[in-house]
C-alpha atoms as a PDB file:
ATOM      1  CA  UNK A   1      12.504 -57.308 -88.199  1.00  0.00           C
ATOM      2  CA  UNK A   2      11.117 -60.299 -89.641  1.00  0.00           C
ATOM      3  CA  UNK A   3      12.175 -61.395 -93.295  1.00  0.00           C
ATOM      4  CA  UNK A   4       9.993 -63.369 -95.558  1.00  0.00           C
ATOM      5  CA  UNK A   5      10.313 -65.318 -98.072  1.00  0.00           C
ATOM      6  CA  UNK A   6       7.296 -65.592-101.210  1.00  0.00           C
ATOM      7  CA  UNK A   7       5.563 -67.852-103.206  1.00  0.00           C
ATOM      8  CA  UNK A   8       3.381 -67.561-106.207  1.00  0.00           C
ATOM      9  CA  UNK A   9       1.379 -70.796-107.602  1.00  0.00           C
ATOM     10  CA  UNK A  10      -1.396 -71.686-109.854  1.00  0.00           C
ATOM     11  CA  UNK A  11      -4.464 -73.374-107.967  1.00  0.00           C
ATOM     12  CA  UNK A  12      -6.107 -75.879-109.643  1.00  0.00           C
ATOM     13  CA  UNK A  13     -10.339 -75.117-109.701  1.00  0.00           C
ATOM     14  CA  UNK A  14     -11.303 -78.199-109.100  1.00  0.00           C
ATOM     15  CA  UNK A  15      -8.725 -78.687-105.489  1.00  0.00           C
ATOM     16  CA  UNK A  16      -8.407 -75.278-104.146  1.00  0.00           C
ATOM     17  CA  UNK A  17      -9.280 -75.826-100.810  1.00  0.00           C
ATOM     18  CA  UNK A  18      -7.252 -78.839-100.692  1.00  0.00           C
ATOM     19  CA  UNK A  19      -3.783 -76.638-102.319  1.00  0.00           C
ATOM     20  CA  UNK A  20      -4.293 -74.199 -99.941  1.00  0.00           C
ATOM     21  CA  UNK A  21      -4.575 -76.295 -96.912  1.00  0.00           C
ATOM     22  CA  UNK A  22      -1.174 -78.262 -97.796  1.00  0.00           C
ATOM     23  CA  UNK A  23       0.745 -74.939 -98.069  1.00  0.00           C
ATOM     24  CA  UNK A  24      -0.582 -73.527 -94.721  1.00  0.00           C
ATOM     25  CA  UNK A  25       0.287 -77.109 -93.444  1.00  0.00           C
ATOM     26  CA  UNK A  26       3.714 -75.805 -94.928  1.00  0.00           C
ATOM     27  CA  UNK A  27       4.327 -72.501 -93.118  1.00  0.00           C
ATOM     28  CA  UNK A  28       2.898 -70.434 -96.343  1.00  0.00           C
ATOM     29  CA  UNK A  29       0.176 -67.409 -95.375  1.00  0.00           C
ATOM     30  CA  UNK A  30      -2.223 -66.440 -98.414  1.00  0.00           C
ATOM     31  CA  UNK A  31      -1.820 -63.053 -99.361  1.00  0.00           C
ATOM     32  CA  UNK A  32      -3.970 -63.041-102.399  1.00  0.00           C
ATOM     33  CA  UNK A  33      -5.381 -64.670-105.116  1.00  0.00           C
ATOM     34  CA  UNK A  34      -5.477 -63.020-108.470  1.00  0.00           C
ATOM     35  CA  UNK A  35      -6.967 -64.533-111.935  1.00  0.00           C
ATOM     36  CA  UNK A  36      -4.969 -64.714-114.437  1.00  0.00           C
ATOM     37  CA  UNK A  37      -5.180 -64.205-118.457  1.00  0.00           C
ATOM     38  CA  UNK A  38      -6.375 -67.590-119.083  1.00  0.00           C
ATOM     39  CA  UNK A  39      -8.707 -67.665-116.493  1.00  0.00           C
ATOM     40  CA  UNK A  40      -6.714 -69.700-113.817  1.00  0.00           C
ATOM     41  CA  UNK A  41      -6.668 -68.698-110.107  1.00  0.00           C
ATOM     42  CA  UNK A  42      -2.558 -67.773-109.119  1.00  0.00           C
ATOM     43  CA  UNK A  43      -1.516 -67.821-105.374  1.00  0.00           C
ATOM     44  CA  UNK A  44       0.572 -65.296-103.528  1.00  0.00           C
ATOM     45  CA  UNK A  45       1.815 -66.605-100.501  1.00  0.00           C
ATOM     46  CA  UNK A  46       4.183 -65.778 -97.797  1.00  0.00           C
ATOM     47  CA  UNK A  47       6.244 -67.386 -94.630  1.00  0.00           C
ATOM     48  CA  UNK A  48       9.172 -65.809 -92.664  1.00  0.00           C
ATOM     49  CA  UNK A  49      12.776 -66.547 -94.112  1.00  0.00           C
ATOM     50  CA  UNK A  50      13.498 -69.908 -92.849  1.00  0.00           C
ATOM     51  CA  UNK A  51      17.495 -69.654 -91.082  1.00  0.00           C
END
């Protein structure tokens, strides 16, 4: 069974390809983006449990 580990963060509008690249670069798989109160755009991301 594989165990994962999450992530939420807040995307900048002007770079969101950019964030998005560097965090698949890092392991992380989007789930979703959601917008939040303000506006924003706010990143759920996944990657299995490292160790």
């Amino acid at each position: 069974m594989t165990t994962w580990e999450y992530q939420v963060a807040p995307i900048p509008l002007h770079n969101e390809a950019l964030m998005l690249n560097n965090f698949g670069q890092d392991g992380w798989e989007l789930v979703t983006i959601q917008t939040n109160a303000q506006g924003g755009l706010v990143a759920f991301l996944k990657r299995p449990a490292q160790g």
